[in-house]
PDB file of N, CA and C in Angstrom:
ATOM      1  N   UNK A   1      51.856  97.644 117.275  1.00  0.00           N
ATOM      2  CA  UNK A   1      52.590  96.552 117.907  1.00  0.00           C
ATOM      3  C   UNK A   1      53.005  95.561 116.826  1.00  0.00           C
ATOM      4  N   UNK A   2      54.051  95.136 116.602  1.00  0.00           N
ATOM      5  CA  UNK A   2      54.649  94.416 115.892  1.00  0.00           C
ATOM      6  C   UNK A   2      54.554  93.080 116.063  1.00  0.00           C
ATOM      7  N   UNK A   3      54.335  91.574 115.440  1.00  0.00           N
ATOM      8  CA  UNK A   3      54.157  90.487 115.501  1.00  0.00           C
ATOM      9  C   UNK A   3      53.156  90.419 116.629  1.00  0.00           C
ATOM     10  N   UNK A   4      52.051  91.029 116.661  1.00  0.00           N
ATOM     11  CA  UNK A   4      51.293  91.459 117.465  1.00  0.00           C
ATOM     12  C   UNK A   4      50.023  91.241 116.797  1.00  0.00           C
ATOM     13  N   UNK A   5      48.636  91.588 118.045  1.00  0.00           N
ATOM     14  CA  UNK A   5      47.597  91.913 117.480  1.00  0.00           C
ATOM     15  C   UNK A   5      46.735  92.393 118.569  1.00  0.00           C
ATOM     16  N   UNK A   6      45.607  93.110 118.643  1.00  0.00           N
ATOM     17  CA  UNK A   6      44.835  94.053 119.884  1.00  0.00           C
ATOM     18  C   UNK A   6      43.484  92.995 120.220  1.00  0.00           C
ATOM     19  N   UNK A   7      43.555  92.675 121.285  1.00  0.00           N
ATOM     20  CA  UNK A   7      42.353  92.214 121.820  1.00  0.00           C
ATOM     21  C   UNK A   7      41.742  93.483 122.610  1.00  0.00           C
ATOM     22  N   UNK A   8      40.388  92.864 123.289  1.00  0.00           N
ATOM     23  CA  UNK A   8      39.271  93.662 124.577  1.00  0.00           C
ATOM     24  C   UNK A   8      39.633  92.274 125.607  1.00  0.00           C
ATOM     25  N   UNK A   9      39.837  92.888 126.958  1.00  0.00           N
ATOM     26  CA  UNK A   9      39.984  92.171 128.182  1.00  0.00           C
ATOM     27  C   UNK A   9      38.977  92.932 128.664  1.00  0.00           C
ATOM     28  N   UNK A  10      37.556  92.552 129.269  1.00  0.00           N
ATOM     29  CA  UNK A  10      36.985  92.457 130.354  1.00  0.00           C
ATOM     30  C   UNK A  10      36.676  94.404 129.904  1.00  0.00           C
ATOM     31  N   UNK A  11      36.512  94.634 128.806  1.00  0.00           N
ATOM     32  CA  UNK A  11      36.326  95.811 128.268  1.00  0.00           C
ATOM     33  C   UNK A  11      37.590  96.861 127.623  1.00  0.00           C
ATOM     34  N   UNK A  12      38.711  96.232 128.385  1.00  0.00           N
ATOM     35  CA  UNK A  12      39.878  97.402 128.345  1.00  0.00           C
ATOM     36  C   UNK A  12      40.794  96.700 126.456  1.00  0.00           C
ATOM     37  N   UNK A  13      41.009  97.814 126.235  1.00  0.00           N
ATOM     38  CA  UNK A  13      41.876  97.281 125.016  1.00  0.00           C
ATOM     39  C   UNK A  13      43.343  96.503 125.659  1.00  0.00           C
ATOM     40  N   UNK A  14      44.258  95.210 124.689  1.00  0.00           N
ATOM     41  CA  UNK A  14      44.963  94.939 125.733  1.00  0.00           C
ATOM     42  C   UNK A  14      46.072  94.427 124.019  1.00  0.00           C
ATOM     43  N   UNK A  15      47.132  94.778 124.343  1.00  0.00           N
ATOM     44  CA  UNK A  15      48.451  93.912 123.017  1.00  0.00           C
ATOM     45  C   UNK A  15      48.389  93.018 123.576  1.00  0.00           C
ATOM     46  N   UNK A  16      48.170  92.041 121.900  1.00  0.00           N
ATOM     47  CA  UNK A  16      48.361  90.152 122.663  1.00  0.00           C
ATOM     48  C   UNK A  16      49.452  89.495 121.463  1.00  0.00           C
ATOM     49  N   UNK A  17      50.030  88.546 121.641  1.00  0.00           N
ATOM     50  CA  UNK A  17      50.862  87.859 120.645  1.00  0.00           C
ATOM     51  C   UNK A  17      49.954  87.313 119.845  1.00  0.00           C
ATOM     52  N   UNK A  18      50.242  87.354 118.661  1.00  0.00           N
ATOM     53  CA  UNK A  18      49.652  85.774 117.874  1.00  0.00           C
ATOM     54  C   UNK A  18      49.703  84.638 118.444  1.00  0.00           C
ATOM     55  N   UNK A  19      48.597  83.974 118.277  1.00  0.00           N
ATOM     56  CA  UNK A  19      49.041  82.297 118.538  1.00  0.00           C
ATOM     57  C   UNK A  19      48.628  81.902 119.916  1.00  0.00           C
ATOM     58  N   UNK A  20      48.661  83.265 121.025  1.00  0.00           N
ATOM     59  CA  UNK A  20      48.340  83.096 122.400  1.00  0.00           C
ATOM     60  C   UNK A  20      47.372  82.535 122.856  1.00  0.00           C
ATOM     61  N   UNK A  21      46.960  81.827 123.209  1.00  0.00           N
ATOM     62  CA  UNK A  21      45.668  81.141 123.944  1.00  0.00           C
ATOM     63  C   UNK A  21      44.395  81.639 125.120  1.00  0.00           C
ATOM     64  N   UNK A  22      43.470  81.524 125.082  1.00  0.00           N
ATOM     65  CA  UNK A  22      42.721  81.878 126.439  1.00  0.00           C
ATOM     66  C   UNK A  22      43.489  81.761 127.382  1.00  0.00           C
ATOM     67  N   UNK A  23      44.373  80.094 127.849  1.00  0.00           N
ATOM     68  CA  UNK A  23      44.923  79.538 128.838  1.00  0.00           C
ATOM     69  C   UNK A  23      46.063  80.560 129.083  1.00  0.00           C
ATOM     70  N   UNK A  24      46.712  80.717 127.804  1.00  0.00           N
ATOM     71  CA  UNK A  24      47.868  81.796 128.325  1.00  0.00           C
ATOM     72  C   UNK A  24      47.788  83.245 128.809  1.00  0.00           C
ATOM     73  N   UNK A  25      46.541  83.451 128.257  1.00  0.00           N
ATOM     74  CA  UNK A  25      46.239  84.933 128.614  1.00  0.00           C
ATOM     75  C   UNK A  25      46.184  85.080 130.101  1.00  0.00           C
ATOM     76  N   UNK A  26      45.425  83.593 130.371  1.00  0.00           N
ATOM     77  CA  UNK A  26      44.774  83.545 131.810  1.00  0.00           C
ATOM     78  C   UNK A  26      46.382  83.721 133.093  1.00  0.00           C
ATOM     79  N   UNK A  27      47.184  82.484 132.358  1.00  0.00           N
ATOM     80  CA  UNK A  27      48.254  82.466 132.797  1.00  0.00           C
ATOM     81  C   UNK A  27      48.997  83.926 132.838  1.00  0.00           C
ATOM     82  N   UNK A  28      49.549  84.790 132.054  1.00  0.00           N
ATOM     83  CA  UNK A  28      49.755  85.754 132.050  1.00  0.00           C
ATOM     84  C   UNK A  28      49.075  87.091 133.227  1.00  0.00           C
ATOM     85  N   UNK A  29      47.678  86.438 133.454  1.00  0.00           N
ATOM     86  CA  UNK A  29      46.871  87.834 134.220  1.00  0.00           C
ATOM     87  C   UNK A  29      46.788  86.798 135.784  1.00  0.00           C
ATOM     88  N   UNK A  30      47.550  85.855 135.888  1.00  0.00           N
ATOM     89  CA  UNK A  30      47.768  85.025 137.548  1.00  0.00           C
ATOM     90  C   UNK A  30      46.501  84.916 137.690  1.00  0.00           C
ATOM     91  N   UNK A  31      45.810  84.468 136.825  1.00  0.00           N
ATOM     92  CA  UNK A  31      44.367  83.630 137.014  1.00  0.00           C
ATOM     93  C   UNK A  31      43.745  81.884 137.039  1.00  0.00           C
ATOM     94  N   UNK A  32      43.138  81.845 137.787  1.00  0.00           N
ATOM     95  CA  UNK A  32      43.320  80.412 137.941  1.00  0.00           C
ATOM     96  C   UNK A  32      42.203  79.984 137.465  1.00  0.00           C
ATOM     97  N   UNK A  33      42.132  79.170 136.130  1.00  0.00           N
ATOM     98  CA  UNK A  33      41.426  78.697 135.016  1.00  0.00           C
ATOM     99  C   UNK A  33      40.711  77.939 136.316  1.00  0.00           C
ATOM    100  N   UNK A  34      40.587  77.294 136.739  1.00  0.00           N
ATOM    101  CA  UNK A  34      39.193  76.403 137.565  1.00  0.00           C
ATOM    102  C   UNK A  34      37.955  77.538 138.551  1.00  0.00           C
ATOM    103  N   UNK A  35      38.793  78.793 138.679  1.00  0.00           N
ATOM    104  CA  UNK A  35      37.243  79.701 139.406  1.00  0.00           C
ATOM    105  C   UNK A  35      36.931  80.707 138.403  1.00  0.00           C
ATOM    106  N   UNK A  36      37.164  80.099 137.032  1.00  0.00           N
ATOM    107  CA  UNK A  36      36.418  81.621 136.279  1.00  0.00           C
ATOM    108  C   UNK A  36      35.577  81.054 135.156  1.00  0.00           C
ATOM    109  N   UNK A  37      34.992  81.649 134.460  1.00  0.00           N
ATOM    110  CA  UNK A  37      34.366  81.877 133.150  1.00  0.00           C
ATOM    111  C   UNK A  37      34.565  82.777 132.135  1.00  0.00           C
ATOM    112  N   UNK A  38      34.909  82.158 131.325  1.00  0.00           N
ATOM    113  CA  UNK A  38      35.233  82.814 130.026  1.00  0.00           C
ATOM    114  C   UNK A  38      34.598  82.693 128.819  1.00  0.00           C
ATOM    115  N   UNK A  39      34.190  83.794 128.326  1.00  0.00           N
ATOM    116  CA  UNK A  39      33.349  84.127 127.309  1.00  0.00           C
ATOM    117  C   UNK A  39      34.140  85.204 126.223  1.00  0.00           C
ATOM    118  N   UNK A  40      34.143  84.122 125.118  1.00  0.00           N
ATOM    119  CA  UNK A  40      34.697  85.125 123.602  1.00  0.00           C
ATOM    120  C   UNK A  40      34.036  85.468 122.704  1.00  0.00           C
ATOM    121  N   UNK A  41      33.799  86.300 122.889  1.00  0.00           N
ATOM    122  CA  UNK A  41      33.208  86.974 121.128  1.00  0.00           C
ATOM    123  C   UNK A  41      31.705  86.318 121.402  1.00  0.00           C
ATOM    124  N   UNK A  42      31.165  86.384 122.598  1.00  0.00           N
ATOM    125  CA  UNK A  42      29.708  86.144 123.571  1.00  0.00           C
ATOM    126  C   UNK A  42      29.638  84.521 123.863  1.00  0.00           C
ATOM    127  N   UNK A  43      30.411  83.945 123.136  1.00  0.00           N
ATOM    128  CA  UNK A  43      30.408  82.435 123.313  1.00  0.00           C
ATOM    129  C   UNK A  43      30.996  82.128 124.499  1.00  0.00           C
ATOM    130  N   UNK A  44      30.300  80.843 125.350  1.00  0.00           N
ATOM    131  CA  UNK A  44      31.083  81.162 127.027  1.00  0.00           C
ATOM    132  C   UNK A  44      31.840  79.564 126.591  1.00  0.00           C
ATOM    133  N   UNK A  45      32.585  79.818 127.101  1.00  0.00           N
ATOM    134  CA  UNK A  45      34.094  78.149 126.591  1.00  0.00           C
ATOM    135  C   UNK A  45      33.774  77.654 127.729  1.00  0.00           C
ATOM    136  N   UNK A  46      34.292  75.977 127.542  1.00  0.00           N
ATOM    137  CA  UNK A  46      34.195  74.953 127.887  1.00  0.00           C
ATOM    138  C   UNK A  46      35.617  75.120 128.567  1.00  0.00           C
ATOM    139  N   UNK A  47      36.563  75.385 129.761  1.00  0.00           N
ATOM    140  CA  UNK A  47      37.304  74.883 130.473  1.00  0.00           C
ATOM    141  C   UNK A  47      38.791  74.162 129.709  1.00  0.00           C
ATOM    142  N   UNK A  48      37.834  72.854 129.254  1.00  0.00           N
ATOM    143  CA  UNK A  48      38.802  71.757 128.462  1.00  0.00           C
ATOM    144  C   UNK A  48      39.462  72.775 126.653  1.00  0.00           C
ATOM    145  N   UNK A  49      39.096  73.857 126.540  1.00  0.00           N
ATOM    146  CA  UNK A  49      38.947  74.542 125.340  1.00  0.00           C
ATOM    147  C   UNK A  49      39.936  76.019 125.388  1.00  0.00           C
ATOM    148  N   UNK A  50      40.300  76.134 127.159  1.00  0.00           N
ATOM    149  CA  UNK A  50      41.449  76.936 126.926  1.00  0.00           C
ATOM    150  C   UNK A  50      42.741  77.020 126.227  1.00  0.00           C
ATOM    151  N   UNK A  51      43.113  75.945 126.539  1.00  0.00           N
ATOM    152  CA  UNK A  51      44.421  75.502 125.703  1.00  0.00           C
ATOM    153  C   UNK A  51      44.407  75.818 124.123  1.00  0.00           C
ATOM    154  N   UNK A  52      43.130  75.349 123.738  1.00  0.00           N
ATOM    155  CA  UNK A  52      43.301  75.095 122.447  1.00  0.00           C
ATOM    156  C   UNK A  52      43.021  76.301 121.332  1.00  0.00           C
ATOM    157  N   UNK A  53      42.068  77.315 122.213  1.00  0.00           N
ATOM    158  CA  UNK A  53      41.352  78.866 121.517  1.00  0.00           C
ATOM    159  C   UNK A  53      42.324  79.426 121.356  1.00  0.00           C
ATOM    160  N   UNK A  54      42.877  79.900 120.579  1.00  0.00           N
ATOM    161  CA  UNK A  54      43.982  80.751 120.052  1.00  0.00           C
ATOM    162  C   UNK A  54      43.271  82.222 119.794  1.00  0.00           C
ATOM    163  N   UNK A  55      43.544  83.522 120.471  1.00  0.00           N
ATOM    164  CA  UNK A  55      42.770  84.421 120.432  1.00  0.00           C
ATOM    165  C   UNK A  55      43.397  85.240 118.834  1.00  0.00           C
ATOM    166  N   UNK A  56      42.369  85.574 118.514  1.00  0.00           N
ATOM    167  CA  UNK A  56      42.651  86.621 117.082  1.00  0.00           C
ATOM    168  C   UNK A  56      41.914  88.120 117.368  1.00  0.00           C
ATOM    169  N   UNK A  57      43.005  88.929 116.171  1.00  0.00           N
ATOM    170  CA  UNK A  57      43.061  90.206 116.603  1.00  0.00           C
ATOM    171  C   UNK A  57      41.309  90.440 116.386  1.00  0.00           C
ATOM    172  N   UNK A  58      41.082  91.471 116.976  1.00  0.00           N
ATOM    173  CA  UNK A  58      39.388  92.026 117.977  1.00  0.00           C
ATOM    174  C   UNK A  58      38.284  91.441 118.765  1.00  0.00           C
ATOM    175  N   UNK A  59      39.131  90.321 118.998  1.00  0.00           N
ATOM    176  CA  UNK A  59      38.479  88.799 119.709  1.00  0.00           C
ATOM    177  C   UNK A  59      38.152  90.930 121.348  1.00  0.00           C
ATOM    178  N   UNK A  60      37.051  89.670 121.891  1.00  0.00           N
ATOM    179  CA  UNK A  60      36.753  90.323 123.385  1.00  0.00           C
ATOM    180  C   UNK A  60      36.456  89.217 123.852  1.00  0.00           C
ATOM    181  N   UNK A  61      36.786  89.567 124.932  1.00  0.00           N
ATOM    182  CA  UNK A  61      37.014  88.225 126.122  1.00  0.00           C
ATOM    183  C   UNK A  61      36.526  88.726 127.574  1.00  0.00           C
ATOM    184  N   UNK A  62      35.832  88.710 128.190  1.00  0.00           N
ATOM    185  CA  UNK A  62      35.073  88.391 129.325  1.00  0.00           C
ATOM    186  C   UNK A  62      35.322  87.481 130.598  1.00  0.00           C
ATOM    187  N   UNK A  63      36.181  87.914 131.440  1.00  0.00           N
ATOM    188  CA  UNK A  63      36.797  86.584 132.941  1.00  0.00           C
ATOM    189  C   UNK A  63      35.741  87.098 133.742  1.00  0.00           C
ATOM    190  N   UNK A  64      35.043  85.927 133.934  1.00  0.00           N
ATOM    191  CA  UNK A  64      33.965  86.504 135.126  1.00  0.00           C
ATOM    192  C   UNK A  64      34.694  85.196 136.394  1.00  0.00           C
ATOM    193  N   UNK A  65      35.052  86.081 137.844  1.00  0.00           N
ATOM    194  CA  UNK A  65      35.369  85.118 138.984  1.00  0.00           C
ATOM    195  C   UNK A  65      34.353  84.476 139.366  1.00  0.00           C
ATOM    196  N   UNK A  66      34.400  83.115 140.172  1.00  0.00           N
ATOM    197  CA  UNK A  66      33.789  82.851 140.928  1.00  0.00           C
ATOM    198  C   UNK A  66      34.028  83.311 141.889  1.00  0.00           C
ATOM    199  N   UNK A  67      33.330  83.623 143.208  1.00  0.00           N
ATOM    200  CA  UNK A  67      33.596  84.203 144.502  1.00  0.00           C
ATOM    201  C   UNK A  67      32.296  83.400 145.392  1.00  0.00           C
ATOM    202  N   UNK A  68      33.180  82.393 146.632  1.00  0.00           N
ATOM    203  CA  UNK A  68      31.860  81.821 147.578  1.00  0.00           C
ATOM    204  C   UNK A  68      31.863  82.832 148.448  1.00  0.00           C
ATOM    205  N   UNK A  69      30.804  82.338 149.255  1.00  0.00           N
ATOM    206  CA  UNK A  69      30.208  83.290 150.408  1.00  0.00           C
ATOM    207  C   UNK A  69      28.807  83.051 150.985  1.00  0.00           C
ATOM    208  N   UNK A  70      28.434  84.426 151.534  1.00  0.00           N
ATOM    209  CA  UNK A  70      27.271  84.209 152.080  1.00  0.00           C
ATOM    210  C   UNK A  70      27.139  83.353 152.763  1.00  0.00           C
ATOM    211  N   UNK A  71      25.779  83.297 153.670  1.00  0.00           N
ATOM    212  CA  UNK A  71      25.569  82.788 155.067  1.00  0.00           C
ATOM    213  C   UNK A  71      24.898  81.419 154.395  1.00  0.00           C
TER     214      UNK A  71
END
């Protein structure tokens, strides 16, 4: 991939741009940064820290949902 670089999504290999962000990735996969958790390279981010993480090539990244429920 050209002006490119390969991340891990949630295990799967995935082409990402340079420069791209957690936030954009999130944006990109119609995820809504307030019900998830994200963890890079085992470190779990702070929310306020999407914007700013710029993912680099063999970064792995981890979206865990929140989901309510139960009685």
């Amino acid at each position: 991939m050209s002006n490119g670089i390969q991340i891990h999504v949630n295990g799967e290999a995935r082409g990402w741009r340079i420069g791209g962000t957690v936030a954009d990735l999130l944006n990109e996969l119609a995820i809504k940064n307030e019900r998830v958790a994200v963890e890079l390279n085992l470190e779990i981010l702070d929310r306020k820290d999407f914007g700013h993480r710029s993912l680099k090539d063999g970064d792995r990244v981890e979206i865990l949902s929140f989901i309510g429920g139960g009685r």
